[in-house]
N, C-alpha and C. Protein backbone atom coordinates (compact mmCIF):
# COMPACT_ATOMS: atom_id res chain seq x y z
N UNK A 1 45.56 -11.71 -45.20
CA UNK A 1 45.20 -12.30 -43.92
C UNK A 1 46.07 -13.55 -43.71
N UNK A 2 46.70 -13.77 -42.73
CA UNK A 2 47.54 -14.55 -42.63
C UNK A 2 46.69 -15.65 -41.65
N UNK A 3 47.52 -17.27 -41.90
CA UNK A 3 46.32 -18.09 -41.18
C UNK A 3 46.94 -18.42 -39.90
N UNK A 4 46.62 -18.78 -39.19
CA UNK A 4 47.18 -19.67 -37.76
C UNK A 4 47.76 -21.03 -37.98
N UNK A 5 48.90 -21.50 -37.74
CA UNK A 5 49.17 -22.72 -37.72
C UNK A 5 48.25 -23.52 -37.22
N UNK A 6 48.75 -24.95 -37.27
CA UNK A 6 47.52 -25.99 -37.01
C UNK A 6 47.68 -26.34 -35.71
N UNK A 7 46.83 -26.36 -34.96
CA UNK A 7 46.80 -26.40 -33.57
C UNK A 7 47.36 -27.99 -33.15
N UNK A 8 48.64 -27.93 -32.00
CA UNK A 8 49.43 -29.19 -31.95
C UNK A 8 49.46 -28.88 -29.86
N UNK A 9 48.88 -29.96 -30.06
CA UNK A 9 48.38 -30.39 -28.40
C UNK A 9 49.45 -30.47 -27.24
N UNK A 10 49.41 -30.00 -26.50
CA UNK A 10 50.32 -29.96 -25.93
C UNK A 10 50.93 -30.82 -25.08
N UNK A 11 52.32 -31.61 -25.21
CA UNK A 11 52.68 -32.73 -24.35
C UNK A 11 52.39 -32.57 -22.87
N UNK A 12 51.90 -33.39 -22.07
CA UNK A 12 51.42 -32.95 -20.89
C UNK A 12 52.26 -34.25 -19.69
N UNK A 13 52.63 -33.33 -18.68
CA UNK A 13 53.41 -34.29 -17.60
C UNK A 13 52.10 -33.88 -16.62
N UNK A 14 51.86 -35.51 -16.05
CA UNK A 14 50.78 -35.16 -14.89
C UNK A 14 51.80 -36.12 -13.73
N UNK A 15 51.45 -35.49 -12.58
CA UNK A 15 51.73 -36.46 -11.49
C UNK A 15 51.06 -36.58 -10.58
N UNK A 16 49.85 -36.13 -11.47
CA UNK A 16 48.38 -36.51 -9.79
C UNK A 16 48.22 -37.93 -9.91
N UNK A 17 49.00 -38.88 -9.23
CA UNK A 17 49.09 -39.89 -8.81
C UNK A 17 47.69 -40.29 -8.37
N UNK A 18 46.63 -40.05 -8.04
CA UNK A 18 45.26 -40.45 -7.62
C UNK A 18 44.08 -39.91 -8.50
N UNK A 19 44.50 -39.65 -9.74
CA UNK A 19 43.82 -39.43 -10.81
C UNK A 19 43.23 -40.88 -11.80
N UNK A 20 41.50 -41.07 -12.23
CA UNK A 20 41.73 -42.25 -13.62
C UNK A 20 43.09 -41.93 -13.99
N UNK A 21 42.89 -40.71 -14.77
CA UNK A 21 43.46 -40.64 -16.37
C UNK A 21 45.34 -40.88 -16.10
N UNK A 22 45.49 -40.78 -14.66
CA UNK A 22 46.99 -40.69 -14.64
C UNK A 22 47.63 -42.45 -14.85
N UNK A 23 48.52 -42.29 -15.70
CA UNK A 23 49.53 -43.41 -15.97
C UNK A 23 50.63 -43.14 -15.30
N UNK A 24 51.31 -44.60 -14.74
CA UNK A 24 52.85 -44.60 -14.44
C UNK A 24 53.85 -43.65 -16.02
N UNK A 25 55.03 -42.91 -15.30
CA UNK A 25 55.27 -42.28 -16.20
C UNK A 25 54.99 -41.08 -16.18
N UNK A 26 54.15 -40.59 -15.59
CA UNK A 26 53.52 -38.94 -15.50
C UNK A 26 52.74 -38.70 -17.05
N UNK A 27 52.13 -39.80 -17.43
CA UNK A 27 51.39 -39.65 -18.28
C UNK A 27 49.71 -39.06 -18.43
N UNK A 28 49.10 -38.43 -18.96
CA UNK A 28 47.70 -38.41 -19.06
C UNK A 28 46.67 -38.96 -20.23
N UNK A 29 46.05 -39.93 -19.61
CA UNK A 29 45.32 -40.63 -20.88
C UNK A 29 44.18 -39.86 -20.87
N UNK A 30 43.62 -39.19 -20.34
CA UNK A 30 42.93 -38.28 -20.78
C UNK A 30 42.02 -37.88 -22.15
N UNK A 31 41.27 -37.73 -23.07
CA UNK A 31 40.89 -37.25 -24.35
C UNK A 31 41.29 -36.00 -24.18
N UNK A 32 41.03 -34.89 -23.56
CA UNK A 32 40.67 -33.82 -23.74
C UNK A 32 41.01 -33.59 -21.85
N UNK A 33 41.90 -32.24 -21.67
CA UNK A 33 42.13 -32.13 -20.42
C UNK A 33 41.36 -30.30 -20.37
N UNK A 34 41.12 -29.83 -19.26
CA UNK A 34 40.02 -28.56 -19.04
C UNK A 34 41.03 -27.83 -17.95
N UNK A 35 41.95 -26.79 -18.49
CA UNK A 35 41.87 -26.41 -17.38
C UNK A 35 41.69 -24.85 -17.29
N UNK A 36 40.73 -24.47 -15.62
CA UNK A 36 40.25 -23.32 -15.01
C UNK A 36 40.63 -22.66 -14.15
N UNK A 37 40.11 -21.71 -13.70
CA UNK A 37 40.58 -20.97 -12.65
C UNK A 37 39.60 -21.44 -11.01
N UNK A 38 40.52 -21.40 -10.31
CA UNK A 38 39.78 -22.03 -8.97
C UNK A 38 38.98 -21.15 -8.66
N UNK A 39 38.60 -19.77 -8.97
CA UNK A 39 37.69 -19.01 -8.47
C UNK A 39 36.36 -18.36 -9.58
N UNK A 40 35.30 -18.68 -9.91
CA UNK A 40 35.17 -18.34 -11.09
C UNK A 40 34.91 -16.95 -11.19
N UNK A 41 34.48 -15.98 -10.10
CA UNK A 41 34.57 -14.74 -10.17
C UNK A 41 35.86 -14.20 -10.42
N UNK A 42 36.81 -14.62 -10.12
CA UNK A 42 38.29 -13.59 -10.24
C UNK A 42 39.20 -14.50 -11.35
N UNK A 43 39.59 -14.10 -12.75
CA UNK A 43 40.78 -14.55 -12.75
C UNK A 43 42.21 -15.19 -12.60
N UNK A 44 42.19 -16.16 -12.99
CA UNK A 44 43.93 -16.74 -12.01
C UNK A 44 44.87 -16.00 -12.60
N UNK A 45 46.06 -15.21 -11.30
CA UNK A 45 46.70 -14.00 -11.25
C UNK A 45 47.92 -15.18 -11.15
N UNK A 46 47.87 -16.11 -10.76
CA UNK A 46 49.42 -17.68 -10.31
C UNK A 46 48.91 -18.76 -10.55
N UNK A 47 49.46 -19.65 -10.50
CA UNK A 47 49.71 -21.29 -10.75
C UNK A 47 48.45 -21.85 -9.95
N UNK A 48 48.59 -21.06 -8.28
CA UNK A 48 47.55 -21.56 -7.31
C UNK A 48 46.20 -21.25 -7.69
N UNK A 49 46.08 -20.48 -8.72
CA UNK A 49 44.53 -19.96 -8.75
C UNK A 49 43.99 -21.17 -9.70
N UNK A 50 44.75 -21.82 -10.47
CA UNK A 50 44.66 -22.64 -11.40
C UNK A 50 44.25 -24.18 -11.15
N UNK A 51 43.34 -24.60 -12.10
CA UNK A 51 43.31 -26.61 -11.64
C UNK A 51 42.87 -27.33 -12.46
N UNK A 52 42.66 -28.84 -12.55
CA UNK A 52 42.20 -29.25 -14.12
C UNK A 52 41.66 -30.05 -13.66
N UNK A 53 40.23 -29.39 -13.98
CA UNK A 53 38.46 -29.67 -14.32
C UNK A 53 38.59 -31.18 -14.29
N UNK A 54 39.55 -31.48 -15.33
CA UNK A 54 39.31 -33.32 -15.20
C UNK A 54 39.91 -34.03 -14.20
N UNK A 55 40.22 -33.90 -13.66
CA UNK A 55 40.77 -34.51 -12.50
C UNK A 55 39.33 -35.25 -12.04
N UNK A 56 39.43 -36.61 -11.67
CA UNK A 56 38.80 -37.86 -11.27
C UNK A 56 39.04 -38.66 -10.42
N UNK A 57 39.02 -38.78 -9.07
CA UNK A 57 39.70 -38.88 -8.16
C UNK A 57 39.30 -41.09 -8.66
N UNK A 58 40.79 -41.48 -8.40
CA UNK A 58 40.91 -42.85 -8.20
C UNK A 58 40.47 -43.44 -7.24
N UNK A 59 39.08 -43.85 -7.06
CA UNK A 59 38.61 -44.23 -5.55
C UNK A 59 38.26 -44.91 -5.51
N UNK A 60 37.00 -45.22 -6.23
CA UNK A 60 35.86 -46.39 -6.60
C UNK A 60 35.81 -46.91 -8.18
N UNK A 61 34.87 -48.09 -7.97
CA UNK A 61 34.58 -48.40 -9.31
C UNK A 61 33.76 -47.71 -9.99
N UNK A 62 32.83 -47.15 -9.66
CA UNK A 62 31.64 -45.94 -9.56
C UNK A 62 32.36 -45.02 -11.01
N UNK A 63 33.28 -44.40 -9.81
CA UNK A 63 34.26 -42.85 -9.86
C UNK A 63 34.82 -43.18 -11.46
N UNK A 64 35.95 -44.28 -11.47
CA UNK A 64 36.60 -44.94 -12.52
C UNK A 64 35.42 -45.18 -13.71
N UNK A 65 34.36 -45.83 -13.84
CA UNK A 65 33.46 -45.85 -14.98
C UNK A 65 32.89 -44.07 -15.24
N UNK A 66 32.97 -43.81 -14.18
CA UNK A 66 32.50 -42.37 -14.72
C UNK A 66 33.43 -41.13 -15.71
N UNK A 67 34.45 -42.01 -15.41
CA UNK A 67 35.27 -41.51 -16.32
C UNK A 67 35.88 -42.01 -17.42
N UNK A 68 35.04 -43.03 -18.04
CA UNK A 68 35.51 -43.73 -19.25
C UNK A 68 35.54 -42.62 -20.46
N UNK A 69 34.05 -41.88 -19.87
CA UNK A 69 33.53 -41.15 -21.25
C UNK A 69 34.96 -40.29 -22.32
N UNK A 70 35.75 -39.99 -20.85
CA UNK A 70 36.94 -39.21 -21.61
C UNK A 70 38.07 -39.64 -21.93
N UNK A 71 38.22 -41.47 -22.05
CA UNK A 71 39.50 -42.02 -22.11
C UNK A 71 39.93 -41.42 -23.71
N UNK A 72 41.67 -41.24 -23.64
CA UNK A 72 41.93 -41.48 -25.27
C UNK A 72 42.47 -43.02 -25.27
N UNK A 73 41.59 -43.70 -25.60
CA UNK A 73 42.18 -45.22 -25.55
C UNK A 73 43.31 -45.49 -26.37
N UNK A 74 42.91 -44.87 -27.53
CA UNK A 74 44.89 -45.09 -28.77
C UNK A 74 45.62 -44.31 -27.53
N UNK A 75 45.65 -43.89 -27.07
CA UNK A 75 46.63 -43.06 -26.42
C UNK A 75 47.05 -44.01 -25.16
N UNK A 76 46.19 -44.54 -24.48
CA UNK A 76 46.18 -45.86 -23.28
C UNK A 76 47.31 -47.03 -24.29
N UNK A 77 46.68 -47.41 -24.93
CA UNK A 77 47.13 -48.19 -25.50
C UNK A 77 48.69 -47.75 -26.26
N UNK A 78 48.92 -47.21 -26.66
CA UNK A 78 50.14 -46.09 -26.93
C UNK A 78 51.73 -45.80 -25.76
N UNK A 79 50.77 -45.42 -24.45
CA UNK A 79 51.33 -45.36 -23.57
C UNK A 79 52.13 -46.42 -23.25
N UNK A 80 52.02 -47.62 -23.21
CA UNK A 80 52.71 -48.72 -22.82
C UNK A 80 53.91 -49.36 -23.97
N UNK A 81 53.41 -48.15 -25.15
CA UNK A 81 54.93 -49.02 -26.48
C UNK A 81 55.85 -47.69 -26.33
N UNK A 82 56.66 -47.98 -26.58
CA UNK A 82 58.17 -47.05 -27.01
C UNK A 82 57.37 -46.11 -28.13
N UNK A 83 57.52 -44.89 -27.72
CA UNK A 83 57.32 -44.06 -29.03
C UNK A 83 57.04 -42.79 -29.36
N UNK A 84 56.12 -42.60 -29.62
CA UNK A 84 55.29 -40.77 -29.59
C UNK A 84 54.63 -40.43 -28.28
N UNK A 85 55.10 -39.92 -27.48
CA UNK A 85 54.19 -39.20 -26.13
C UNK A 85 52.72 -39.30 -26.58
N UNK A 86 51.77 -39.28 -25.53
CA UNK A 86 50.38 -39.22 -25.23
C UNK A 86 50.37 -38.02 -25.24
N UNK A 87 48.90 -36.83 -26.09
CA UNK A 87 48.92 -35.65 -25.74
C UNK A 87 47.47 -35.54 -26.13
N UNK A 88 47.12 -35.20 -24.90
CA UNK A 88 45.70 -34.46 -24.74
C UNK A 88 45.66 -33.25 -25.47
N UNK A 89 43.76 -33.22 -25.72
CA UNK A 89 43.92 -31.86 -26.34
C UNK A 89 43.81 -31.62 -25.07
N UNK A 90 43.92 -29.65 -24.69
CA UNK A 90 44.03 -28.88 -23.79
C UNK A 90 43.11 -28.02 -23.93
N UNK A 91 42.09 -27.75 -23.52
CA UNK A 91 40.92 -26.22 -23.78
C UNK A 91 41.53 -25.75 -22.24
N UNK A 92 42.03 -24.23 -22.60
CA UNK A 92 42.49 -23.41 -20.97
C UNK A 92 41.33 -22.24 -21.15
N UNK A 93 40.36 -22.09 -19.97
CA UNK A 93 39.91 -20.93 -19.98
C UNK A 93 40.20 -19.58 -19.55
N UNK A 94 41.81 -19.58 -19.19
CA UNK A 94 42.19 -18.92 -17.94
C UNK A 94 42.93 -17.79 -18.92
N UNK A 95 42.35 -16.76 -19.30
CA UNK A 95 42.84 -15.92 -20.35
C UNK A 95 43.71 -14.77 -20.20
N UNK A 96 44.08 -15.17 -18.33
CA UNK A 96 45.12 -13.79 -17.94
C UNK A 96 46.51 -14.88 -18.17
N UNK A 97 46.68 -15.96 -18.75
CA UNK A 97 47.80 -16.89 -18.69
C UNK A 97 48.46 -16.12 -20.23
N UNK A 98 49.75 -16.82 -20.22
CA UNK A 98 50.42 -16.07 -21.71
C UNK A 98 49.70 -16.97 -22.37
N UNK A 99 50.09 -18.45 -22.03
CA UNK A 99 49.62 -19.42 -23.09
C UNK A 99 48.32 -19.63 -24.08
N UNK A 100 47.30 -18.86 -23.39
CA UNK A 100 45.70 -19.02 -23.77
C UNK A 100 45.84 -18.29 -25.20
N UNK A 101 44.97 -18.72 -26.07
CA UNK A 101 44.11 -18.29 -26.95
C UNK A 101 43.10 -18.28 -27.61
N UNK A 102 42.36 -17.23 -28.23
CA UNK A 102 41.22 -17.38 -28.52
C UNK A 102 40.62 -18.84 -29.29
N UNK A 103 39.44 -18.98 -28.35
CA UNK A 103 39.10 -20.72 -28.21
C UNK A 103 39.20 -21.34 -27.08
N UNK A 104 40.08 -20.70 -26.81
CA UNK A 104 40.61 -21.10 -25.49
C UNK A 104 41.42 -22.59 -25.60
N UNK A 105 42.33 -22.08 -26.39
CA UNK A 105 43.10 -22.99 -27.22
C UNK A 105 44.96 -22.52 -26.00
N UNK A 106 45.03 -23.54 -25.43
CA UNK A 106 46.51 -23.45 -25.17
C UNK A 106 47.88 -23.78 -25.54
N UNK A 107 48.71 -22.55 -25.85
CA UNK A 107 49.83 -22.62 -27.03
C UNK A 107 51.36 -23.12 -26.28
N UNK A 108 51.35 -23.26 -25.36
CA UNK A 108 52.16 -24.35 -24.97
C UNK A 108 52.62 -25.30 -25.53
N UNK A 109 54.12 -25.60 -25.56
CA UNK A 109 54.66 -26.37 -26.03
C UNK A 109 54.41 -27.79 -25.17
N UNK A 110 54.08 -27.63 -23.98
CA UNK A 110 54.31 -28.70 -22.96
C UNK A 110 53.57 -28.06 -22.03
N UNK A 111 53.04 -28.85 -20.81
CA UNK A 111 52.22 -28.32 -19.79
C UNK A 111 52.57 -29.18 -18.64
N UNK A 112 52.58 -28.81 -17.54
CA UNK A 112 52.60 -29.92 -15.91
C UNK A 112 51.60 -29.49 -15.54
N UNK A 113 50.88 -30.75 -14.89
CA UNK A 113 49.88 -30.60 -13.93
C UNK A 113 50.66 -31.50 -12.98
N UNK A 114 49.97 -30.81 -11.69
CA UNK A 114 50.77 -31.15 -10.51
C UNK A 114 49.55 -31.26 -9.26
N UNK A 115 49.33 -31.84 -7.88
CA UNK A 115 48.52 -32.09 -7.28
C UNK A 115 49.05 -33.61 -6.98
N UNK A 116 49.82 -34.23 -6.80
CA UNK A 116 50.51 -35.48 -5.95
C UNK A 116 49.58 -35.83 -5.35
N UNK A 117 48.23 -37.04 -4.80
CA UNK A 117 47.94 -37.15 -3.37
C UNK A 117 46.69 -36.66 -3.67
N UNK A 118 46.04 -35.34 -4.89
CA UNK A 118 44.92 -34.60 -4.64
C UNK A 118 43.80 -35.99 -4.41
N UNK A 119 43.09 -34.95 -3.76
CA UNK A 119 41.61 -35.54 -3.56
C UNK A 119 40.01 -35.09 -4.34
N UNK A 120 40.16 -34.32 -4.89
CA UNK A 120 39.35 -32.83 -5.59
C UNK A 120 40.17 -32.07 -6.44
N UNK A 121 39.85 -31.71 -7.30
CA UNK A 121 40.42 -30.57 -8.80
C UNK A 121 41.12 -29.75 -8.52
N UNK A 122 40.36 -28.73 -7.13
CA UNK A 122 41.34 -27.73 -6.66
C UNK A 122 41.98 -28.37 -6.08
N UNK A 123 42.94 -29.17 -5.65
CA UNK A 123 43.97 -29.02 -5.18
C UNK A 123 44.80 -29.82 -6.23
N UNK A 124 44.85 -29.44 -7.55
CA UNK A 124 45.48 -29.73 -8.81
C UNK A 124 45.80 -28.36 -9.70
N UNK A 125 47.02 -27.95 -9.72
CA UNK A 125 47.05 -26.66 -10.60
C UNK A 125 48.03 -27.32 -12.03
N UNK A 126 47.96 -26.37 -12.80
CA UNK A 126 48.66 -25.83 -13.89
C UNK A 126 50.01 -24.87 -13.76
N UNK A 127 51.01 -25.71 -13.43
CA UNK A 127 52.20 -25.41 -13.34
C UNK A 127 53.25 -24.74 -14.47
N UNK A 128 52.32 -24.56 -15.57
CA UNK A 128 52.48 -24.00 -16.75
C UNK A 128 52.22 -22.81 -16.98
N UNK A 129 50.99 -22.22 -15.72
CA UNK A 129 50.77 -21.29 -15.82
C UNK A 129 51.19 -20.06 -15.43
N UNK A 130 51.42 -18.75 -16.59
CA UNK A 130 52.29 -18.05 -16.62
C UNK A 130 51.43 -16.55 -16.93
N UNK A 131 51.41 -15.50 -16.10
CA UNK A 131 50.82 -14.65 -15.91
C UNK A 131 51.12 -13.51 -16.99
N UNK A 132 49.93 -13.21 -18.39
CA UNK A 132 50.42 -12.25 -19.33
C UNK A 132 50.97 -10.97 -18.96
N UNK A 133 50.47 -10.29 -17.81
CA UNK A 133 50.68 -8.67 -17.38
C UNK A 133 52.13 -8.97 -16.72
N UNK A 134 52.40 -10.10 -15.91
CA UNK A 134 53.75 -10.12 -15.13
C UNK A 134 55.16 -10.49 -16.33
N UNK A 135 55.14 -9.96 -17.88
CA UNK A 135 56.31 -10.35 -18.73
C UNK A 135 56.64 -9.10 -19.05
């Protein structure tokens, strides 16, 4: 029985600019990033079906404390020195993607999330995402 390598998180470029977790840089401070399919009855078949759960819209003080629970603070703190990228873990539930695996563990070397401007989750996808049946 052969084992699985050790699961290595995937560097993540965000540029939802109106996100907590987003840093100058296209960084995500994030702990742990979620991402789903925008429909929960159907599968995401593209990128558009796709969005990430954590997304926290930058609005209020409210909004911002509500999202402490998931800071990676070494990683906040990290972000601002010269050095090792910030990398969230990643749980993807979206199991028609190549990247997913059981766990729902995503094997991506790197991931973009994209949504510039969003206001709400769905309009934040996974630009990483890559359709298993379409290779």
């Amino acid at each position: 029985m052969t084992e699985k390598p050790p699961r290595v998180n995937p560097v993540v470029k965000c540029v939802v600019n109106t996100c907590n977790h987003y840093v100058p840089g296209d960084l995500c401070v994030a702990e742990n990033i979620d991402v789903l399919q925008q429909d929960v009855n159907n599968m995401s078949q593209d990128i558009d079906d796709t969005m990430c759960k954590t997304f926290s819209e930058r609005s209020s003080i409210p909004n911002y404390l509500g999202s402490l629970d998931n800071k990676n603070w070494d990683g906040l703190v990290s972000a601002f020195k010269p050095g090792p990228q910030v990398t969230p873990t990643v749980t993807c539930v979206i199991n028609t993607c190549k990247y997913w695996d059981r766990g729902d563990i995503c094997l991506a070397e790197s991931i973009e999330i994209t949504g510039k401007s969003a206001k709400e989750c769905q309009q934040t996808n996974c630009q990483t995402f890559s359709n298993r049946d379409e290779q």
